[in-house]
C-alpha atoms as a PDB file:
ATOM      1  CA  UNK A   1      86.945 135.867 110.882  1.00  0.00           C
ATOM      2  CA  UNK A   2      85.790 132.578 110.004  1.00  0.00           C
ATOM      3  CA  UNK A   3      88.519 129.874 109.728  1.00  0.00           C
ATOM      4  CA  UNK A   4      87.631 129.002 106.052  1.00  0.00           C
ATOM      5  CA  UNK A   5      89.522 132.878 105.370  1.00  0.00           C
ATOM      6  CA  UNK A   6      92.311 132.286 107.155  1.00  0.00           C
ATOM      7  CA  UNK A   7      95.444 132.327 105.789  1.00  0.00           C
ATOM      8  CA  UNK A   8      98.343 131.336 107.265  1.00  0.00           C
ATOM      9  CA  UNK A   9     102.015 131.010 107.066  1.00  0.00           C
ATOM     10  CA  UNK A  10     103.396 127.902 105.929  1.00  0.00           C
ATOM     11  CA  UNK A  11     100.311 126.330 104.405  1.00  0.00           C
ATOM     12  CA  UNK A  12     101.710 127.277 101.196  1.00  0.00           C
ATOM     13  CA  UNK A  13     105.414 125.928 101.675  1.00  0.00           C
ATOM     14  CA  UNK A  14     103.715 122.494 102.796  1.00  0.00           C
ATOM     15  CA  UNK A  15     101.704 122.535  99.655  1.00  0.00           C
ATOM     16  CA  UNK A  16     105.313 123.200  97.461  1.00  0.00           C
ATOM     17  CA  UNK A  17     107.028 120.208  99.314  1.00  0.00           C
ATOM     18  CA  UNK A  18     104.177 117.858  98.790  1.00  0.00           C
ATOM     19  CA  UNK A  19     103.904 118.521  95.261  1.00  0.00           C
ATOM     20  CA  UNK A  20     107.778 118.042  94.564  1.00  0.00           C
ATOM     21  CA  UNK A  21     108.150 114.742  96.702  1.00  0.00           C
ATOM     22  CA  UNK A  22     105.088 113.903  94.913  1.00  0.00           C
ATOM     23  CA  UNK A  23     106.726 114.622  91.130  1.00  0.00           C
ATOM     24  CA  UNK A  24     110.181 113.472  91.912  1.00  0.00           C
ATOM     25  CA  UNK A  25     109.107 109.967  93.384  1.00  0.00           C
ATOM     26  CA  UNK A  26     107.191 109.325  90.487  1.00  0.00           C
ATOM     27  CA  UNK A  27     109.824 110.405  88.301  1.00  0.00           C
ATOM     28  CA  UNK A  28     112.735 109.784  89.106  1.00  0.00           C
ATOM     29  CA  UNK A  29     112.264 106.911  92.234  1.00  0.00           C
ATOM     30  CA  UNK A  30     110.520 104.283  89.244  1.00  0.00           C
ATOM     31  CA  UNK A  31     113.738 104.310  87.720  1.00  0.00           C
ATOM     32  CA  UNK A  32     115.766 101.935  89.545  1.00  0.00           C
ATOM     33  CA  UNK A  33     114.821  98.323  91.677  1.00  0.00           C
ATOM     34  CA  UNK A  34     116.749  98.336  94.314  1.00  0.00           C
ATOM     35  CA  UNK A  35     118.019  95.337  96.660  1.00  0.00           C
ATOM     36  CA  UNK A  36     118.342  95.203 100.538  1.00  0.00           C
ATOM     37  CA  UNK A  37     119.375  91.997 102.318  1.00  0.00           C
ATOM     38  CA  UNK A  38     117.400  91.996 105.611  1.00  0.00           C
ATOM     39  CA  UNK A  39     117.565  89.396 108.662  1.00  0.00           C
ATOM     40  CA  UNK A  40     115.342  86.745 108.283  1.00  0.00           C
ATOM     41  CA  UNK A  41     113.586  87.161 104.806  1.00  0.00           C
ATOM     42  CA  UNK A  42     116.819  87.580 103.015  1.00  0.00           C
ATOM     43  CA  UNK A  43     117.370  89.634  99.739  1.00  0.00           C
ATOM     44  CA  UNK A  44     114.209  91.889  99.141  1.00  0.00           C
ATOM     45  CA  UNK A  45     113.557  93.706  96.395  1.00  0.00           C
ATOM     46  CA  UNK A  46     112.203  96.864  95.983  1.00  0.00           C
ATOM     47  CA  UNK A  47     111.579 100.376  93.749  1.00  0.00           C
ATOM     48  CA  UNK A  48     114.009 103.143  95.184  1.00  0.00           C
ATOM     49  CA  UNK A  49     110.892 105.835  94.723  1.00  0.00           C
ATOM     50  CA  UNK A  50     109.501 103.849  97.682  1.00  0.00           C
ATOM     51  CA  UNK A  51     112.307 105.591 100.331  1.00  0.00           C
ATOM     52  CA  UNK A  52     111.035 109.295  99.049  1.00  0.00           C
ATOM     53  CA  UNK A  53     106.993 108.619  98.407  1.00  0.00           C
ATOM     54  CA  UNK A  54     106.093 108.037 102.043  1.00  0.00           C
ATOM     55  CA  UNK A  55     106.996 111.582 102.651  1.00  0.00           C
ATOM     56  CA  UNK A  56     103.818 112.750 100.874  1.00  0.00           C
ATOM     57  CA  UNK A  57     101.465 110.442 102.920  1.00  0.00           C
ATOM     58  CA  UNK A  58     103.548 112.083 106.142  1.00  0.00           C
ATOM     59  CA  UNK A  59     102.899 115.823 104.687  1.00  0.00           C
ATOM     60  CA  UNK A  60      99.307 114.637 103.904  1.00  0.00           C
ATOM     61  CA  UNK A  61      99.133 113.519 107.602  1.00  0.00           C
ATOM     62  CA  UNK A  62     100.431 116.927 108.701  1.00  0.00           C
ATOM     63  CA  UNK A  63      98.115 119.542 106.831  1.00  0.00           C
ATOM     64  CA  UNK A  64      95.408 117.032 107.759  1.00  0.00           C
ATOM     65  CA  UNK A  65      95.734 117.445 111.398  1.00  0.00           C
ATOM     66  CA  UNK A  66      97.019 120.797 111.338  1.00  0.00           C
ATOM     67  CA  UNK A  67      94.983 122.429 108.734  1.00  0.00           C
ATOM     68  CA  UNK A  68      91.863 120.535 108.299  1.00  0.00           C
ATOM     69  CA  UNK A  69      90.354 117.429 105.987  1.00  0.00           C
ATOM     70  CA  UNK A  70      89.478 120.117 103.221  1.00  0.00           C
ATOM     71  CA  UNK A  71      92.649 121.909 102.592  1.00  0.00           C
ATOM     72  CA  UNK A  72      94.569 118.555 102.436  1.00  0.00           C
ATOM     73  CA  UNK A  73      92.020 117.534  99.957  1.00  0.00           C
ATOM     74  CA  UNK A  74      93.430 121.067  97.430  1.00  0.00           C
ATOM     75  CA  UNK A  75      96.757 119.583  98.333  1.00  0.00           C
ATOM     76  CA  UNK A  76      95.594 116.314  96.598  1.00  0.00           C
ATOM     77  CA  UNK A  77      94.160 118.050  93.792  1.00  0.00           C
ATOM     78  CA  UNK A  78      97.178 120.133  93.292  1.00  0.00           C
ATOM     79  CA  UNK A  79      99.004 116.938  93.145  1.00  0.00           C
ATOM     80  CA  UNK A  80      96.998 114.909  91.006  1.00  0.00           C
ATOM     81  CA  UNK A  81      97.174 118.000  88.811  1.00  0.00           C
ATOM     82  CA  UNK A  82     100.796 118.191  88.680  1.00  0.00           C
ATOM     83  CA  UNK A  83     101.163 114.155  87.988  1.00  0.00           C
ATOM     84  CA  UNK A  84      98.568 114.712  85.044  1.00  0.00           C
ATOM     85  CA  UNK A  85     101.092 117.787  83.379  1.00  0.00           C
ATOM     86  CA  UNK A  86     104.290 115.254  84.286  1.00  0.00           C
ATOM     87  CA  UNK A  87     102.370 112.210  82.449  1.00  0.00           C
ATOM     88  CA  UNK A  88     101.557 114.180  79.313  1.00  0.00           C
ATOM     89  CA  UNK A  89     105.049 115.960  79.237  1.00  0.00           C
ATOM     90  CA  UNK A  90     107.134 112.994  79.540  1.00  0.00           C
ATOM     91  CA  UNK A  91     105.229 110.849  76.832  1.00  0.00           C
ATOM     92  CA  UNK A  92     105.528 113.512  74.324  1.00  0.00           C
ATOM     93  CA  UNK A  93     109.290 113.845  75.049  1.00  0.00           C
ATOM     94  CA  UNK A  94     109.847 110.405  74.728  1.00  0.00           C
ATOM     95  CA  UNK A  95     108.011 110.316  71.507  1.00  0.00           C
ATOM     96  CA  UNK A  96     109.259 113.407  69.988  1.00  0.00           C
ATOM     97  CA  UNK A  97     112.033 112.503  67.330  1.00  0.00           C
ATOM     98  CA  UNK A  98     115.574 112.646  68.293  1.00  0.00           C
ATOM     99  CA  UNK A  99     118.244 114.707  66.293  1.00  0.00           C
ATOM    100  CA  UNK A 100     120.418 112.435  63.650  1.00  0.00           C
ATOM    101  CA  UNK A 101     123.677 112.836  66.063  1.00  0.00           C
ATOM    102  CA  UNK A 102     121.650 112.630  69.168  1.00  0.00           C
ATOM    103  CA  UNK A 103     121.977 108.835  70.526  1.00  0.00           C
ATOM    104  CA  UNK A 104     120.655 108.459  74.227  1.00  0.00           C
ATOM    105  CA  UNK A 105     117.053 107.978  72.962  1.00  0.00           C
ATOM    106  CA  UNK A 106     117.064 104.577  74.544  1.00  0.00           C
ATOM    107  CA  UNK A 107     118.579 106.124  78.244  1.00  0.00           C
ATOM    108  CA  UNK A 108     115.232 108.300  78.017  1.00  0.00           C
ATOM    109  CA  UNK A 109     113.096 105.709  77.130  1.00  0.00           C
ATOM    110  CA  UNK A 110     114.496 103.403  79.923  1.00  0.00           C
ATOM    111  CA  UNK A 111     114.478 106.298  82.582  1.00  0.00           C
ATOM    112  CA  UNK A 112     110.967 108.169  81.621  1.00  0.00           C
ATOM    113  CA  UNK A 113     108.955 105.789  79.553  1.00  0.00           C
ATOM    114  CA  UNK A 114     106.098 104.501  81.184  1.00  0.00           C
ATOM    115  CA  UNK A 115     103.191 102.229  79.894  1.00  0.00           C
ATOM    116  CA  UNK A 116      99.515 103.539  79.483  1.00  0.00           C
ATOM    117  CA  UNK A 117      99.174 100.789  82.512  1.00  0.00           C
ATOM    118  CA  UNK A 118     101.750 101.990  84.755  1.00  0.00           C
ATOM    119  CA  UNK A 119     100.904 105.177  84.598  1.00  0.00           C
ATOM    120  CA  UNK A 120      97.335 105.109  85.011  1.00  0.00           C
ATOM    121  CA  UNK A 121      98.189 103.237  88.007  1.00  0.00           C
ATOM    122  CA  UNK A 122     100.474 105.414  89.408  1.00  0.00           C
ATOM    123  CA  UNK A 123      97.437 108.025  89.400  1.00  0.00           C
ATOM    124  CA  UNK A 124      94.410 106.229  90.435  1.00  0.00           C
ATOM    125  CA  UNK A 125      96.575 104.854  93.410  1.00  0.00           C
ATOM    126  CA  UNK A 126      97.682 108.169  94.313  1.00  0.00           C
ATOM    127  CA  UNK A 127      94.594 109.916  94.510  1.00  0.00           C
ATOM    128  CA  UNK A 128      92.597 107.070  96.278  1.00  0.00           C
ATOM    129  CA  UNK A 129      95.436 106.176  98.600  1.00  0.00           C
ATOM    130  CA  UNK A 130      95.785 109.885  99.200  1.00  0.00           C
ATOM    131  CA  UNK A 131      92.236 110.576 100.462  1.00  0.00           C
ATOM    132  CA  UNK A 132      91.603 107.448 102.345  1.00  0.00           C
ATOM    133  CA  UNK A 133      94.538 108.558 104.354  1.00  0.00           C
ATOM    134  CA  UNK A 134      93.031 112.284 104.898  1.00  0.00           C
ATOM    135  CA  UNK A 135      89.702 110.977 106.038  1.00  0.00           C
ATOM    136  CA  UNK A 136      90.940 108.047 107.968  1.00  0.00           C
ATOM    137  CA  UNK A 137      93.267 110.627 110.019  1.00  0.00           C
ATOM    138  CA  UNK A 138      90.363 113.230 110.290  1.00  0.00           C
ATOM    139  CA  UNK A 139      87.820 110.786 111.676  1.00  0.00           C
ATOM    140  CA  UNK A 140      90.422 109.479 114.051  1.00  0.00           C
ATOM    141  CA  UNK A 141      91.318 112.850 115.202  1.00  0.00           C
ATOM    142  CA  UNK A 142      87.709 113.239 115.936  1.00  0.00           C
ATOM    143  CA  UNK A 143      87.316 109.875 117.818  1.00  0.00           C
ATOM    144  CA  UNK A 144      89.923 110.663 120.271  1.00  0.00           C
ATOM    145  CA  UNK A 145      89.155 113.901 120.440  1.00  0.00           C
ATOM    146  CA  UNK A 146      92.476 115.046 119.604  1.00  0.00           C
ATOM    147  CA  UNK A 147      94.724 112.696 121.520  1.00  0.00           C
ATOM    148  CA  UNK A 148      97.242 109.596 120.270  1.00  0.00           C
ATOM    149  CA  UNK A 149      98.599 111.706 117.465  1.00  0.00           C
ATOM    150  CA  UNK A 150     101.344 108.707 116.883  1.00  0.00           C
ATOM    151  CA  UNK A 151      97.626 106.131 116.457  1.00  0.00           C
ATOM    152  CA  UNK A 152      96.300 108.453 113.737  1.00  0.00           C
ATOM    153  CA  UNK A 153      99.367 109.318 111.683  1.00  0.00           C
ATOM    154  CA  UNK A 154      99.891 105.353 111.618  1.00  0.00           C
ATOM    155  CA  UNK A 155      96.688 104.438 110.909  1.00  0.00           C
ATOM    156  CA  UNK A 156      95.845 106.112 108.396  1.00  0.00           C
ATOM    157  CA  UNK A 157      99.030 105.391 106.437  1.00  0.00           C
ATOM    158  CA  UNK A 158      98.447 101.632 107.176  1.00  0.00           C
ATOM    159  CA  UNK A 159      94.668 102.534 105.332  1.00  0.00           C
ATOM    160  CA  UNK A 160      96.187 104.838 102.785  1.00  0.00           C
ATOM    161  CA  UNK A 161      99.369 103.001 101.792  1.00  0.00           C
ATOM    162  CA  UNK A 162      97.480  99.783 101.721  1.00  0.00           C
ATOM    163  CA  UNK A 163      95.088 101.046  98.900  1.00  0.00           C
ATOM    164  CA  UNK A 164      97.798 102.856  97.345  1.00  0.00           C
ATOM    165  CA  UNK A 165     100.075  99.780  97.015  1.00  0.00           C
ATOM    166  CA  UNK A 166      97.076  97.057  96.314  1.00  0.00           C
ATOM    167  CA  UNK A 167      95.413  99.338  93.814  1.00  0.00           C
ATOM    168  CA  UNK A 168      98.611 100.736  91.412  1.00  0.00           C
ATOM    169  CA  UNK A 169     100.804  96.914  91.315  1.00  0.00           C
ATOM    170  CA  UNK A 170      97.257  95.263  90.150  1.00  0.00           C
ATOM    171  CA  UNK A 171      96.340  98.538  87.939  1.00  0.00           C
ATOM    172  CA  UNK A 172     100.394  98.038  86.396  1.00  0.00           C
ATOM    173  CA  UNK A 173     101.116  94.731  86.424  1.00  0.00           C
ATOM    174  CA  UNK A 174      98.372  92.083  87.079  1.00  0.00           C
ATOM    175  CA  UNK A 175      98.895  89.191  84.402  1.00  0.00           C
ATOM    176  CA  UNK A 176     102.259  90.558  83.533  1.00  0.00           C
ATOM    177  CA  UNK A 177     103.543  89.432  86.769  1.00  0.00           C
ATOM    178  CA  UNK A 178     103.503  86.104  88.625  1.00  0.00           C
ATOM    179  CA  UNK A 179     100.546  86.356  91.119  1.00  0.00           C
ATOM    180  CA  UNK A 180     103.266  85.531  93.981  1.00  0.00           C
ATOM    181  CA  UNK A 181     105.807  87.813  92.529  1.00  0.00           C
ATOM    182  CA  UNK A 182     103.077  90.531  92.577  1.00  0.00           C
ATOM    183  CA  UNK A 183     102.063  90.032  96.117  1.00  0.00           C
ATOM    184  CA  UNK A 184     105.364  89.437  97.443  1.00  0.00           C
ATOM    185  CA  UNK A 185     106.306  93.159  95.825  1.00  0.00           C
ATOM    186  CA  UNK A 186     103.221  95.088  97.167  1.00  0.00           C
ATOM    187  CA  UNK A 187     103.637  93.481 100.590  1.00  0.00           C
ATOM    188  CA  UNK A 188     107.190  94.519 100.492  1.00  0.00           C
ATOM    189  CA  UNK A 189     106.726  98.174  99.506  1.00  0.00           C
ATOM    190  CA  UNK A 190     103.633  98.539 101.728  1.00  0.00           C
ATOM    191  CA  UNK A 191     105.800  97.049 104.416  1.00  0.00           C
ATOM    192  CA  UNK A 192     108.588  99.663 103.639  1.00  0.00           C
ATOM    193  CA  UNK A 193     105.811 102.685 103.523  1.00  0.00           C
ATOM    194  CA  UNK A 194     104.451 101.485 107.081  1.00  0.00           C
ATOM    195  CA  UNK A 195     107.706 101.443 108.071  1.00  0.00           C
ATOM    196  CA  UNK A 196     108.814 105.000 107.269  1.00  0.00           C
ATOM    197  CA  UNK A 197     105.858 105.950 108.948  1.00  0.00           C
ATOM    198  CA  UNK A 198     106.567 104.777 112.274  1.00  0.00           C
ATOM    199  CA  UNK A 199     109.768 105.842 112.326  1.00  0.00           C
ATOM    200  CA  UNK A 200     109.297 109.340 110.812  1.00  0.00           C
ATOM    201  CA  UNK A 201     106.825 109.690 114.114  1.00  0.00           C
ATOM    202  CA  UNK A 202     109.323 111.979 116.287  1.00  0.00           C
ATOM    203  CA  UNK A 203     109.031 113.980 113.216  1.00  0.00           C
ATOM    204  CA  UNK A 204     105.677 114.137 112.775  1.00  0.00           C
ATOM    205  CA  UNK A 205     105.036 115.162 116.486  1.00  0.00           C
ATOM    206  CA  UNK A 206     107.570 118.192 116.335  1.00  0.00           C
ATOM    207  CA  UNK A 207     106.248 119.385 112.941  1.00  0.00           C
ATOM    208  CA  UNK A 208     102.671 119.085 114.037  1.00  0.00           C
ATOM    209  CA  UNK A 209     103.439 121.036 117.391  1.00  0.00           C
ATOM    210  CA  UNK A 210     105.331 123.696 115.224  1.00  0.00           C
ATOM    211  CA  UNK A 211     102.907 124.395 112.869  1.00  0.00           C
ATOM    212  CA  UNK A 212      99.762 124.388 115.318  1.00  0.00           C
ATOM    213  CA  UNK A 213     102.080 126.973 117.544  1.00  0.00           C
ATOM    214  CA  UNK A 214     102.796 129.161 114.642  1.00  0.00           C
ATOM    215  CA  UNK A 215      99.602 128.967 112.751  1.00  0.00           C
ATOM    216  CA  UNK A 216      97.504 129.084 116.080  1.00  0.00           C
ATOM    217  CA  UNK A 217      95.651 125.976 114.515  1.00  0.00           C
ATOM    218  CA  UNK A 218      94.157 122.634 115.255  1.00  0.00           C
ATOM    219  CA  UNK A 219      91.376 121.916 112.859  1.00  0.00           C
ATOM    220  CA  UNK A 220      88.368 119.173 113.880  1.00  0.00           C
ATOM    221  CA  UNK A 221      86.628 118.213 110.963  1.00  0.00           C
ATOM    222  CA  UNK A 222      83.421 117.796 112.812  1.00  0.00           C
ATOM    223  CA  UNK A 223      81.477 119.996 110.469  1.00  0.00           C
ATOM    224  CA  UNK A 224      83.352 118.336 106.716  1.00  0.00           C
ATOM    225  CA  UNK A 225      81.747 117.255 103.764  1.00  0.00           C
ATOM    226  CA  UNK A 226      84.373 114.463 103.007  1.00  0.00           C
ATOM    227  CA  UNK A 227      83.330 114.107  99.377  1.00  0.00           C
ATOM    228  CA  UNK A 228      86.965 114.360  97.494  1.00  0.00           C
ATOM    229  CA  UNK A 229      85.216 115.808  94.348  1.00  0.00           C
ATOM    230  CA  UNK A 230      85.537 119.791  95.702  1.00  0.00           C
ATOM    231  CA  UNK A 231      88.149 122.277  96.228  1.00  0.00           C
ATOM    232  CA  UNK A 232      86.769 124.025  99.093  1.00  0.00           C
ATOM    233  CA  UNK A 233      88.818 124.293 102.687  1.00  0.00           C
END
């Protein structure tokens, strides 16, 4: 049986976990700016979402390395998908007229209302971030032929992350912001996402040995047509 008709276990459960990280860090982590005081650079501020998003560049690291390039890339979709439905359901909820005794249309506003800008910069980042991460870790894997698993998964965050952050706080909020403000934010949340990454490594190594164990998988893209526009594995 060719590996493109396999199915497997817990490729299905990985997709489900991306795709709810993936919803709830854009919905509910946006929500509140948070505030850490660190040694040396003092208070730094930041968007909560940031301490729950790395987990889908970590998942997208795992079915990458695991499961191949191509079925990461219908985890992508699927998410992209389910950020498109989110987008369209929140705006019309928000704009949908509130009952005469009903008063917290200002809490929903606050919580779920997003600009056209924000928004479409939450998106494109996503899905660009997303794959440049995928293919950056499948190259890798290829390069050294399967060894420094803790090199790839940090790499290609560092790639991913990096286009993620740069593209969605100049998408959202170039010439709203102050140019410094606006770099000193995306340098501070890609910082934090880099971050998570390294640390989540110990993770990363026992979830990756579980799954390729269980699955009796360890997928080399050698053969992949990277393009991101297709759905097949």
């Amino acid at each position: 049986m060719k590996s493109a008709e396999r199915s497997y276990k817990y490729y299905d459960f990985c997709m489900a976990a991306y795709v709810c990280i993936l919803l709830c860090a854009n919905l509910i982590g946006p929500a509140k700016v948070a505030t850490i005081n660190l040694p040396l650079l003092g208070q730094v501020d930041y968007v909560a979402g940031v301490l729950f998003f790395p987990i889908s560049y970590f998942f997208g690291d795992v079915l990458t390395e695991v499961y191949g390039y191509g079925r990461d890339r219908r985890v992508v979709w699927a998410g992209f998908g389910a950020l498109v439905f989110a987008a369209i359901m929140t705006t019309t909820i928000v704009a949908l007229p509130g009952a005469s005794w009903w008063h917290n249309q200002g809490a929903v506003e606050t919580i779920f209302g997003s600009t056209p800008r924000i928004v479409a910069g939450s998106m494109t980042a996503f899905w660009c971030g997303s794959f440049v991460n995928s293919y950056a870790l499948a190259r890798m894997k290829i390069l050294t032929n399967g060894r420094f698993l803790w090199m790839r998964a940090i790499g290609s965050t560092m790639c991913g992350e990096l286009v993620d952050s740069v593209l969605f706080y100049t998408i959202a909020f170039y010439g709203t912001w102050e140019p410094a403000h606006l770099v000193a934010v995306t340098a501070a949340q890609y910082g934090f996402k880099v971050l998570w990454e390294v640390l989540a490594t110990p993770l990363t190594y026992w979830i990756v040995g579980f799954l390729k164990r269980s699955e009796h998988e360890d997928y080399y893209d050698r053969d992949t047509n990277f393009t991101p526009f297709s759905l097949k594995n």
